[in-house]
Protein backbone atom coordinates (compact mmCIF):
# COMPACT_ATOMS: atom_id res chain seq x y z
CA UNK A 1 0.00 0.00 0.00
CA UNK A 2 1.08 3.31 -1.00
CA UNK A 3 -0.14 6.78 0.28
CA UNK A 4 -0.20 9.57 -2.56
CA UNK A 5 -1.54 12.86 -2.76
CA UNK A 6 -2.91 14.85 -5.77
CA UNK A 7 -1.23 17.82 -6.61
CA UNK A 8 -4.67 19.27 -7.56
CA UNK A 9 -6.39 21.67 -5.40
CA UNK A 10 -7.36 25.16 -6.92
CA UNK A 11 -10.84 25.97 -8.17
CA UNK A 12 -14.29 24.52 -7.72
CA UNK A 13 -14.92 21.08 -6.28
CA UNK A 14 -17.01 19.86 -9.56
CA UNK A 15 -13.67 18.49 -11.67
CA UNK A 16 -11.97 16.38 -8.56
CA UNK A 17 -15.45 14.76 -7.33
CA UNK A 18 -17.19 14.17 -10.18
CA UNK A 19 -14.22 12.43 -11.57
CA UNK A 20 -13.72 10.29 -8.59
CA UNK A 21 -17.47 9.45 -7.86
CA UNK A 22 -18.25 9.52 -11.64
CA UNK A 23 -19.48 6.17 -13.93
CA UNK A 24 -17.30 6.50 -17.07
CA UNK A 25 -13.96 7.77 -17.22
CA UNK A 26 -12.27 8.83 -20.74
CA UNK A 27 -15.39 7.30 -22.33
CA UNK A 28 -14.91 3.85 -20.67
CA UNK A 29 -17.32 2.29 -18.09
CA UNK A 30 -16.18 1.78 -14.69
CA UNK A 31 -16.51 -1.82 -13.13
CA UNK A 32 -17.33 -2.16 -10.62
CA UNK A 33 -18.64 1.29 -10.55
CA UNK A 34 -17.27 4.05 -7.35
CA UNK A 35 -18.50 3.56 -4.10
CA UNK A 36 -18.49 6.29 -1.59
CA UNK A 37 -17.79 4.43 2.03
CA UNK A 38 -17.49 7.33 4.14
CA UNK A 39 -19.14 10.93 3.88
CA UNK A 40 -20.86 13.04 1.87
CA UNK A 41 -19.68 14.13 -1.11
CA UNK A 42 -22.40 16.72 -1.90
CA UNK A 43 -22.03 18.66 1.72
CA UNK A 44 -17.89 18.24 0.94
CA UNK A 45 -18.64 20.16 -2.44
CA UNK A 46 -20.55 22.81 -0.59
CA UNK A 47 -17.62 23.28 1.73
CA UNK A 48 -15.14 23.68 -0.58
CA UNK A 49 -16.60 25.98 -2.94
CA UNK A 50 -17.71 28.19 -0.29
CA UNK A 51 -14.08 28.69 0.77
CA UNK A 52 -12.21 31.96 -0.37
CA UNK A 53 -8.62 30.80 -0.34
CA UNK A 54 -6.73 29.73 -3.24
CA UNK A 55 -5.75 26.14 -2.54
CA UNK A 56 -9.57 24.99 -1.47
CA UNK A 57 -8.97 20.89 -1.01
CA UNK A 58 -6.52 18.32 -1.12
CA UNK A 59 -7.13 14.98 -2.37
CA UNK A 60 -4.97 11.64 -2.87
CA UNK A 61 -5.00 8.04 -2.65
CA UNK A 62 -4.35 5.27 -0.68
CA UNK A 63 -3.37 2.43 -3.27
CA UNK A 64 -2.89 -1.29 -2.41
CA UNK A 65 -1.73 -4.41 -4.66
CA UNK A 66 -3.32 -6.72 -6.29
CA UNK A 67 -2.49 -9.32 -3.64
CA UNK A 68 -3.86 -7.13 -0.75
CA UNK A 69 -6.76 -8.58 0.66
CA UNK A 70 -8.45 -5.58 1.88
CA UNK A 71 -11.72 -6.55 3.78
CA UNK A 72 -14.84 -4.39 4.69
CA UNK A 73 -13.23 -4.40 8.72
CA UNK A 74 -9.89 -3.52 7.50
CA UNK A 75 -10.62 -0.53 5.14
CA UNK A 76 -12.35 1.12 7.81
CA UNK A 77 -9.83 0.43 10.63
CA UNK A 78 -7.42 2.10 7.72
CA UNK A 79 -9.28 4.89 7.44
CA UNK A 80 -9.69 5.52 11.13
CA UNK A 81 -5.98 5.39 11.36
CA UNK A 82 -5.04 7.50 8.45
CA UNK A 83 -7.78 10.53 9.91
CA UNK A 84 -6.78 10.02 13.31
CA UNK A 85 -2.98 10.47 11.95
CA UNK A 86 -3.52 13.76 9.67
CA UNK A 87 -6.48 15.65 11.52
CA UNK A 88 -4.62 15.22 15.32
CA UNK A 89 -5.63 17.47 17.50
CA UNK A 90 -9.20 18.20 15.65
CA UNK A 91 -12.38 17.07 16.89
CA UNK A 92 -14.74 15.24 14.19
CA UNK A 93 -16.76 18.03 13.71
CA UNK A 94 -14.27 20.37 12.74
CA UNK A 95 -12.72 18.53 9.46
CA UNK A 96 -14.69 16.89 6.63
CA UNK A 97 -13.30 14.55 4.54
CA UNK A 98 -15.02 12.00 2.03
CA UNK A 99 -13.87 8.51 0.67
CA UNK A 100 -14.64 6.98 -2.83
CA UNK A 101 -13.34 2.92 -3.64
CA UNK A 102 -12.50 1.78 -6.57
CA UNK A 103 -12.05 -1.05 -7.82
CA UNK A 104 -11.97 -0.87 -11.54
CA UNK A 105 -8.37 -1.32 -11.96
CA UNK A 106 -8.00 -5.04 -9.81
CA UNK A 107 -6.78 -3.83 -6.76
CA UNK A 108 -8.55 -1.37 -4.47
CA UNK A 109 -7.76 2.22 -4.21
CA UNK A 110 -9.10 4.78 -1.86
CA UNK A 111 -9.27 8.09 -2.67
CA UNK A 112 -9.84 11.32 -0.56
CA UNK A 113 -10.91 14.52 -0.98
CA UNK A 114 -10.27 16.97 2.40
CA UNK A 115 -11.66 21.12 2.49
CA UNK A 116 -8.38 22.24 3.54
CA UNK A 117 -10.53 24.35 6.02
CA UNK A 118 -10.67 24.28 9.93
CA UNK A 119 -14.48 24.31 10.73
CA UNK A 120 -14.34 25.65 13.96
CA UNK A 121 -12.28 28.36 13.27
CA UNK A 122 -12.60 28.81 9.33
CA UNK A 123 -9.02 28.66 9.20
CA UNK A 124 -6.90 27.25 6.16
CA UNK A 125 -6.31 23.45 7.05
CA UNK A 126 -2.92 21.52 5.49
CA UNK A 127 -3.24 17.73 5.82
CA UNK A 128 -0.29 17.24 4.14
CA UNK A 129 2.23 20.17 4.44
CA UNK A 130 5.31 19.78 2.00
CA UNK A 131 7.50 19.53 5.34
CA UNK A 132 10.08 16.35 6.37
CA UNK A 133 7.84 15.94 9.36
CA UNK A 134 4.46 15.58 7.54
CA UNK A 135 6.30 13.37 4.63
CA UNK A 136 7.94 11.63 8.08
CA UNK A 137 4.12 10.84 9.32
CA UNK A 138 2.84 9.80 6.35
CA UNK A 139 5.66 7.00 5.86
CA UNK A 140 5.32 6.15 9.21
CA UNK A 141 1.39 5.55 8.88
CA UNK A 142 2.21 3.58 5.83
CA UNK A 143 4.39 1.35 7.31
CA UNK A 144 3.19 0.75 9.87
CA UNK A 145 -0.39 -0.23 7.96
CA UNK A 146 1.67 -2.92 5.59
CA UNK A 147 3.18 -4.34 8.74
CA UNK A 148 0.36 -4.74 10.66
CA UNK A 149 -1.63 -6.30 7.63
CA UNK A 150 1.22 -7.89 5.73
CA UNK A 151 0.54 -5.72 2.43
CA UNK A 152 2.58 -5.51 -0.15
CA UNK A 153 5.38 -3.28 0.93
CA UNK A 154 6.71 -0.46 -1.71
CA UNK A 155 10.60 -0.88 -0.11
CA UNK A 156 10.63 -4.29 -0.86
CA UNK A 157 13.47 -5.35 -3.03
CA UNK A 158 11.14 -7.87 -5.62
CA UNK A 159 8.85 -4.35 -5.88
CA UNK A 160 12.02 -2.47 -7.19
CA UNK A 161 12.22 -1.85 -11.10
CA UNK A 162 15.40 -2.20 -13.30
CA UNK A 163 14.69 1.10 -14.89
CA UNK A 164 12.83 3.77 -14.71
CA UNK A 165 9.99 4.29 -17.45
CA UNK A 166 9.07 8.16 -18.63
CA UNK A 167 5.33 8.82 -17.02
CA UNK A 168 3.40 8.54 -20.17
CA UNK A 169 4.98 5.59 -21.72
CA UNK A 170 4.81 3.87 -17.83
CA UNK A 171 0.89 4.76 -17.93
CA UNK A 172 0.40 3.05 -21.58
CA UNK A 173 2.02 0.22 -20.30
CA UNK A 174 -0.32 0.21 -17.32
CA UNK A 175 -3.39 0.14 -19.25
CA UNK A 176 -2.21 -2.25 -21.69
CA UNK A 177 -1.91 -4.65 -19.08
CA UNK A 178 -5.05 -3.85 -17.35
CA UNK A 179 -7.12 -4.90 -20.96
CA UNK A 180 -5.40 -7.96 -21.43
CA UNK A 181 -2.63 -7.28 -23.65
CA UNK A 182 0.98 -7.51 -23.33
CA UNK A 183 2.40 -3.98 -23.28
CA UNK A 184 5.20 -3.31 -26.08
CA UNK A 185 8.53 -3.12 -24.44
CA UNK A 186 10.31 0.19 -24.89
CA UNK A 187 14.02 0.65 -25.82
CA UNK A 188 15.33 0.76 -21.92
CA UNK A 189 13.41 -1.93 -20.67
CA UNK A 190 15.13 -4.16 -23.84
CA UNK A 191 18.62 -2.62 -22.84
CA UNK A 192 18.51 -3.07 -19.40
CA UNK A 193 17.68 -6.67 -19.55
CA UNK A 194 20.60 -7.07 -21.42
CA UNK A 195 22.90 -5.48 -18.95
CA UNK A 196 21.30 -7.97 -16.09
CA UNK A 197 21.90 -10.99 -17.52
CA UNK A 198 25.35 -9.76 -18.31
CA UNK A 199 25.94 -8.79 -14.60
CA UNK A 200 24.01 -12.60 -13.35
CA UNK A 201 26.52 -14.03 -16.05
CA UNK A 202 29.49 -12.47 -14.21
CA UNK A 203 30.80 -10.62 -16.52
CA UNK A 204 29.75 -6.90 -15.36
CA UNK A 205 30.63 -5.92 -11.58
CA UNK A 206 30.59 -2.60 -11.92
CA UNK A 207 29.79 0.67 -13.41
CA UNK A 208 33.07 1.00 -15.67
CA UNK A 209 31.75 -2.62 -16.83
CA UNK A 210 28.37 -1.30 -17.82
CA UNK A 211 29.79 1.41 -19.74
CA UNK A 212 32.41 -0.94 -21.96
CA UNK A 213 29.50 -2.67 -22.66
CA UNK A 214 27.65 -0.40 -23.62
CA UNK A 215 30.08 1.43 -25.57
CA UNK A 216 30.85 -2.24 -27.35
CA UNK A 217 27.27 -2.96 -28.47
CA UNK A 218 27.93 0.75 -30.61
CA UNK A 219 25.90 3.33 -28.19
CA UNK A 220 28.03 6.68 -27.61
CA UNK A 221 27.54 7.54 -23.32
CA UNK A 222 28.23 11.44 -23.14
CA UNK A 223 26.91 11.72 -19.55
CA UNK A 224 27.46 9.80 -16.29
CA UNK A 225 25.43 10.70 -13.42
CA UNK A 226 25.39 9.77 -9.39
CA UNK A 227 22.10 7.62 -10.04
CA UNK A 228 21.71 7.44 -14.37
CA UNK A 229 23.43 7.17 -17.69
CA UNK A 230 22.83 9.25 -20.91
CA UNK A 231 23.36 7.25 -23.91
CA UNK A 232 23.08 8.07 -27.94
CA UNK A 233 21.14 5.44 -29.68
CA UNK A 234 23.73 4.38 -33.42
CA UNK A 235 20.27 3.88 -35.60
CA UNK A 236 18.53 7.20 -34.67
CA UNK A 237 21.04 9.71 -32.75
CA UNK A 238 18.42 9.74 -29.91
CA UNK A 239 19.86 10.56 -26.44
CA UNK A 240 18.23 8.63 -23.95
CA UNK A 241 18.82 9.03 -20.08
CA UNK A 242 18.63 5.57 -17.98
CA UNK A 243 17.84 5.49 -14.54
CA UNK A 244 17.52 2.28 -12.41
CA UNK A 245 20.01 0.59 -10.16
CA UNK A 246 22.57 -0.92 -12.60
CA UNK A 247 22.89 2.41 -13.81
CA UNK A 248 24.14 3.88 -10.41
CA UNK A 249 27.56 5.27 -9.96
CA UNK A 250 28.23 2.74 -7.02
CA UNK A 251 26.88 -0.10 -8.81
CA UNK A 252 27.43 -3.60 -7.62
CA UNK A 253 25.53 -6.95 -8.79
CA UNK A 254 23.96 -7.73 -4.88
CA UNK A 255 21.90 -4.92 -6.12
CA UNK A 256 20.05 -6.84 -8.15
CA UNK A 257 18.95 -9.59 -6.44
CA UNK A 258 15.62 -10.03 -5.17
CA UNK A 259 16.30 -11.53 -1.47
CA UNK A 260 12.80 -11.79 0.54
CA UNK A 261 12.38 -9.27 2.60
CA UNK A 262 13.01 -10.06 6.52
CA UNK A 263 10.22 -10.19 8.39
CA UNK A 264 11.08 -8.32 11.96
CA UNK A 265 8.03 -8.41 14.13
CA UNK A 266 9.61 -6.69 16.67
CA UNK A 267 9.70 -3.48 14.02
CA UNK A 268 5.80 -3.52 14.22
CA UNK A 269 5.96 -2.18 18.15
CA UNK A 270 8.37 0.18 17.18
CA UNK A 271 6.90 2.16 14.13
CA UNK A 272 3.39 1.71 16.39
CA UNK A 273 5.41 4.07 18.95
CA UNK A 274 7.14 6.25 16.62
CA UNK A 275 3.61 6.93 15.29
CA UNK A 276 2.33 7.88 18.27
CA UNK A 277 5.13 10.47 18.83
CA UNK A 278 4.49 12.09 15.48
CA UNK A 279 0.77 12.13 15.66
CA UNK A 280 1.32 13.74 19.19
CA UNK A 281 3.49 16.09 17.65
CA UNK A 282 0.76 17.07 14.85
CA UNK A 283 -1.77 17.45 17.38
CA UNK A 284 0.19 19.74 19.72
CA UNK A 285 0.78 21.94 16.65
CA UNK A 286 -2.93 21.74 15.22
CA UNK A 287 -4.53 22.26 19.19
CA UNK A 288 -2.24 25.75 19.41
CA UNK A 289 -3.52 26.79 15.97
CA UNK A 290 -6.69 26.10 16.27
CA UNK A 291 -7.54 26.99 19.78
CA UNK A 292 -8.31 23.29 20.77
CA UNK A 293 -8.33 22.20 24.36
CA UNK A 294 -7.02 18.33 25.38
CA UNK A 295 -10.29 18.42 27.18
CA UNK A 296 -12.22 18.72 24.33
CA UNK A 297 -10.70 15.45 22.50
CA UNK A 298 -10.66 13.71 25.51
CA UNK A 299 -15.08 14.19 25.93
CA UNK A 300 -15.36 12.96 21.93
CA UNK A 301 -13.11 9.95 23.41
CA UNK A 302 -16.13 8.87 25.77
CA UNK A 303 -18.75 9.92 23.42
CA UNK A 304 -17.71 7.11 21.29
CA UNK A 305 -19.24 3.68 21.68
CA UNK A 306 -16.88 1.40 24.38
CA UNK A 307 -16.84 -1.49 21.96
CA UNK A 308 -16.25 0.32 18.78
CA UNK A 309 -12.22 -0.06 19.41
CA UNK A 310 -11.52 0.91 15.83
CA UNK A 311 -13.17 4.27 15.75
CA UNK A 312 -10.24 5.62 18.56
CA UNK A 313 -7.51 7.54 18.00
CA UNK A 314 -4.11 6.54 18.13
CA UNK A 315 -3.29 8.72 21.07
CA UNK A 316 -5.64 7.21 23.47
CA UNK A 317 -4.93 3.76 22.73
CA UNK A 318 -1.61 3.08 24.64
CA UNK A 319 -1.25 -0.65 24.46
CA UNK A 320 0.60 -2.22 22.39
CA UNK A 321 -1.24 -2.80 19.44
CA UNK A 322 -4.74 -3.05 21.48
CA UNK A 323 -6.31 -0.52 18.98
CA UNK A 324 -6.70 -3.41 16.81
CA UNK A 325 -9.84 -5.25 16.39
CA UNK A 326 -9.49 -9.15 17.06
CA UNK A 327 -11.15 -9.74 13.74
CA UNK A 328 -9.60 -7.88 11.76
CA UNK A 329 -5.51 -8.22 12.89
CA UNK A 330 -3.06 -9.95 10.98
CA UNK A 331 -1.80 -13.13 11.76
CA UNK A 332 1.57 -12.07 12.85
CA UNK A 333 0.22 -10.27 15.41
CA UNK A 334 -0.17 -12.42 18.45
CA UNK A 335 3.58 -13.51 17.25
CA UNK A 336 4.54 -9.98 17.81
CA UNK A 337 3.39 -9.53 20.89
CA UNK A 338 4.71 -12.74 22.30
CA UNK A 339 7.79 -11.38 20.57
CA UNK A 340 7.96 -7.90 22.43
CA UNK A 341 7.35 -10.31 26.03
CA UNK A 342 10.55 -12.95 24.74
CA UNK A 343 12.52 -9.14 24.24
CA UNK A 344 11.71 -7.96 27.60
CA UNK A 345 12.56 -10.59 29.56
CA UNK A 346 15.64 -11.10 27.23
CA UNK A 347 16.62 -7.30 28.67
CA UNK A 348 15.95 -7.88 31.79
CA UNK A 349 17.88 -11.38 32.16
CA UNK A 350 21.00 -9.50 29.52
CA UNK A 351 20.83 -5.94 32.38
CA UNK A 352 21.57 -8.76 35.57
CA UNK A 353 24.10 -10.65 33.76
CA UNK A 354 25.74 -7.62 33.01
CA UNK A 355 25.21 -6.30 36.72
CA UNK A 356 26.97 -10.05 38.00
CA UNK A 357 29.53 -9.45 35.44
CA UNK A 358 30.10 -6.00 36.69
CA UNK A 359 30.29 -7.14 40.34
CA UNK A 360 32.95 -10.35 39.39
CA UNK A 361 35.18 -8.33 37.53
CA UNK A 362 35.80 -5.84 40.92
CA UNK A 363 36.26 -8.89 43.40
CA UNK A 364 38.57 -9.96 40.00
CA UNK A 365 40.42 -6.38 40.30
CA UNK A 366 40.55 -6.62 44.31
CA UNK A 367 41.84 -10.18 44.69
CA UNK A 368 44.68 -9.55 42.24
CA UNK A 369 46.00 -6.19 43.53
CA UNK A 370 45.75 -7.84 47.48
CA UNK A 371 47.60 -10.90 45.89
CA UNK A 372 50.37 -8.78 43.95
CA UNK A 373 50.70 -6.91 47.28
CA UNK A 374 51.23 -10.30 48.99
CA UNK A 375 53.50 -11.34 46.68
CA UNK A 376 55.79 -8.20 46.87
CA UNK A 377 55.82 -8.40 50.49
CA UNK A 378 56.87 -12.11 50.52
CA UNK A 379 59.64 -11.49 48.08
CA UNK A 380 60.53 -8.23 49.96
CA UNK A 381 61.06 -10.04 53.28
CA UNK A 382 62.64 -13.30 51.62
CA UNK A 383 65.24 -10.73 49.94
CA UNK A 384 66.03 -8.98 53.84
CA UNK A 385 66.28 -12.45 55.20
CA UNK A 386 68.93 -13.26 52.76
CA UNK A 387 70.97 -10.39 53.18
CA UNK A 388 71.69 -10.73 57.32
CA UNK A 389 71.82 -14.08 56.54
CA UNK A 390 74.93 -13.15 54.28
CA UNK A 391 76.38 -11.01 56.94
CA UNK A 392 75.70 -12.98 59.75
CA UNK A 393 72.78 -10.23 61.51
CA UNK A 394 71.23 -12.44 64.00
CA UNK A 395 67.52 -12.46 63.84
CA UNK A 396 65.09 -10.98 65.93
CA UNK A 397 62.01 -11.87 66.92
CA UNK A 398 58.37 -10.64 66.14
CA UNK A 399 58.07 -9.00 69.35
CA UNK A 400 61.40 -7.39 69.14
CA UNK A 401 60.44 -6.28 65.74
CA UNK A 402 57.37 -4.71 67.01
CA UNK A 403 58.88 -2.92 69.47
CA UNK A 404 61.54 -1.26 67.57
CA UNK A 405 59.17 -0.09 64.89
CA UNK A 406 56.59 1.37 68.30
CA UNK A 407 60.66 3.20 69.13
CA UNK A 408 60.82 4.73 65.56
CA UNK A 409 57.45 5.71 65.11
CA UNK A 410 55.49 7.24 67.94
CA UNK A 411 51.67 7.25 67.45
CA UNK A 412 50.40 10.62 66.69
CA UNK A 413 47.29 9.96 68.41
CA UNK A 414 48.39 8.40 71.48
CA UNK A 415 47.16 10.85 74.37
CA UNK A 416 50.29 12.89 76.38
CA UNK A 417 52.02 11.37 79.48
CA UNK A 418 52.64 13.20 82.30
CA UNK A 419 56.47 11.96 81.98
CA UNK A 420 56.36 13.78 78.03
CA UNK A 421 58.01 16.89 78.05
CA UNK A 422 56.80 19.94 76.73
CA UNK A 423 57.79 21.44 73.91
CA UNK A 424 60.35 24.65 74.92
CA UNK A 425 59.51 27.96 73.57
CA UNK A 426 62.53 29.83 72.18
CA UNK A 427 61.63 32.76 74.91
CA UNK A 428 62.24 29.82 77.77
């Protein structure tokens, strides 16, 4: 699933909606035909043509794969997610938003369309700001949607193309394929093909190799870039720029192979909680411009129906992955969370191993300075012994010892006898 926004927004409602909820499109019958699933597109039109700025809506798409099974349960538990994500902040009857499905293309795509208007304030209203944070929530949302429902993720190596396709000739090759017909392949496509089994066959490793090939088969390269190639075609003197990852500067055959993606459960609790901290961060923002009170979120909270789970936002739904309904979550979801209870007692057993360790290695420390000490001493009074014993010093005892060493050093603390004399004053 991939989140995408329109960069239409200027100008009456009529084009965008009647487009979206409309029968035919370019003169072709839809089937199955649009289906609004949430709002009303009519009081949406109203809304936006009423409004007096220049950029009056947004509108995108959420887009899933063929393979996405997408039930009735889990497109609305999206859509909570993705309004609870963009409006923060906003109670439901200060935004308006409407959603149209289609289906006419195989998979299932649902669009938006959003008055970019505050309704409590009348206020111009940005779901999707062109800022790193908003781009930052919006990837987080998505990931953390294909995780949750194992969709078809967009980062996935076997998603990645070998080149890049120019938008128009990409979109004829789209509909080809959606009426049944194989698509003509262009001149990069046939190219790069060539250049992969080359680099499978082992004999390209490297940029420098793609260019001698290149230059070999009788195409002129004026231009390297970081991430493409420009190349001049020998039949037609056509320069054509290729993009894709054998074209890269740092080029290396690993990055073409299509190894399955690693499935880290663990990663699902920890997009859940960077989401939360973003959408936290959006609804700070949106409750300072818009004059919203915590309280006022938090009364829509109990409004809501106790059972209806999926209608909550993300905020007040703490636990770890609790938001989700039971029949609706995917299957590696109980694995998850008996995954995050294995990590936590993993971290607790790892913090007192480390703590024992800690402890062992300062007895470790302390036993071997007291034993070098002992050591020293021992080799100390071995090396005295032998020297009276050389020149014949008779030996004296412990006690003798002792009380020489009491002679030599009086104790600083010992209290004054009466038979100590006093110290003499120079005037005395």
């Amino acid at each position: 699933m991939i989140i995408g926004f329109s960069r239409y927004g200027s100008g009456a409602s009529g084009p965008a909606l009647d487009y979206l909820t409309g029968y035919l499109t370019n003169g072709e019958a839809r089937d199955p035909k649009p289906e609004v699933v949430r709002g009303n597109p009519n009081a949406v039109a109203e809304i936006i043509d009423a409004l007096p700025f220049e950029r009056r809506y947004s509108s995108g798409v959420l887009s899933f794969a063929v393979e996405d099974r997408v039930t009735p349960e889990i497109q609305e538990d999206i859509m909570n997610r993705f309004e609870s994500a963009v409006f923060a902040g906003l109670p439901s009857d200060r935004r308006s938003i409407v959603w149209i499905k289609h289906g006419d293309k195989g998979r299932t795509e649902l669009h938006f369309v959003v008055p970019r208007v505050d309704l409590g304030t009348g206020k111009s209203l940005n779901i999707a700001p062109p800022t790193p944070a908003s781009r930052h929530l919006l990837d987080t949302l998505r990931d953390c949607i294909n995780r949750r429902y194992a969709f078809r993720d967009p980062h996935d190596p076997a998603c990645a193309r070998g080149v890049s396709l120019p938008a128009h000739i990409a979109k004829l090759a789209a509909q080809a394929k959606r009426l049944g017909h194989s698509p003509k392949k262009d001149f990069r496509q046939a190219v790069t093909e060539q250049l992969e089994h080359q680099a499978f066959a082992g004999t390209i490793s490297n940029r420098a190799d793609v260019v001698k090939f290149l230059k070999n088969q009788g195409f002129i390269v004026p231009r390297e870039g970081i991430n493409y190639l420009t190349i001049v075609r020998p039949d037609t003197g056509e320069r054509v720029r290729l993009k894709g990852n054998i074209f890269r500067e740092h080029f290396c055959p690993r990055d073409l192979q299509r190894a399955p993606t690693r499935s880290d459960l663990a990663q699902l609790l920890v997009l859940d909680k960077r989401l939360e901290r973003l959408v936290e961060k959006r609804a700070n923002y949106n409750r300072a411009r818009y004059g919203v009170e915590k309280q006022t979120e938090a009364l829509q909270i109990k409004e809501e129906l106790p059972d209806d789970r999926t209608r909550k936002s993300l905020a007040h739904n703490r636990s770890e992955f609790g938001e989700v309904p039971s029949r609706t979550r995917a299957p590696i979801y109980d694995d998850a969370l008996r995954l995050n209870e294995a990590t936590q007692r993993f971290r607790s057993a790892s913090d007192d191993l480390e703590f024992a360790s800690d402890r062992f290695g300062r007895a470790h420390r302390a036993f071997a300075n007291d034993f070098d000490q002992k050591i020293a001493t021992c080799e100390n009074r071995q090396a005295s012994d032998n020297i009276m014993a050389k020149y014949d010093v008779p030996e004296k005892s412990t006690a003798d010892t002792r009380e020489l060493d009491q002679e030599r050093e009086p104790d600083e603390d010992r209290e004054p006898d009466e038979t100590d004399e006093p110290e003499m004053d120079a005037d005395s």
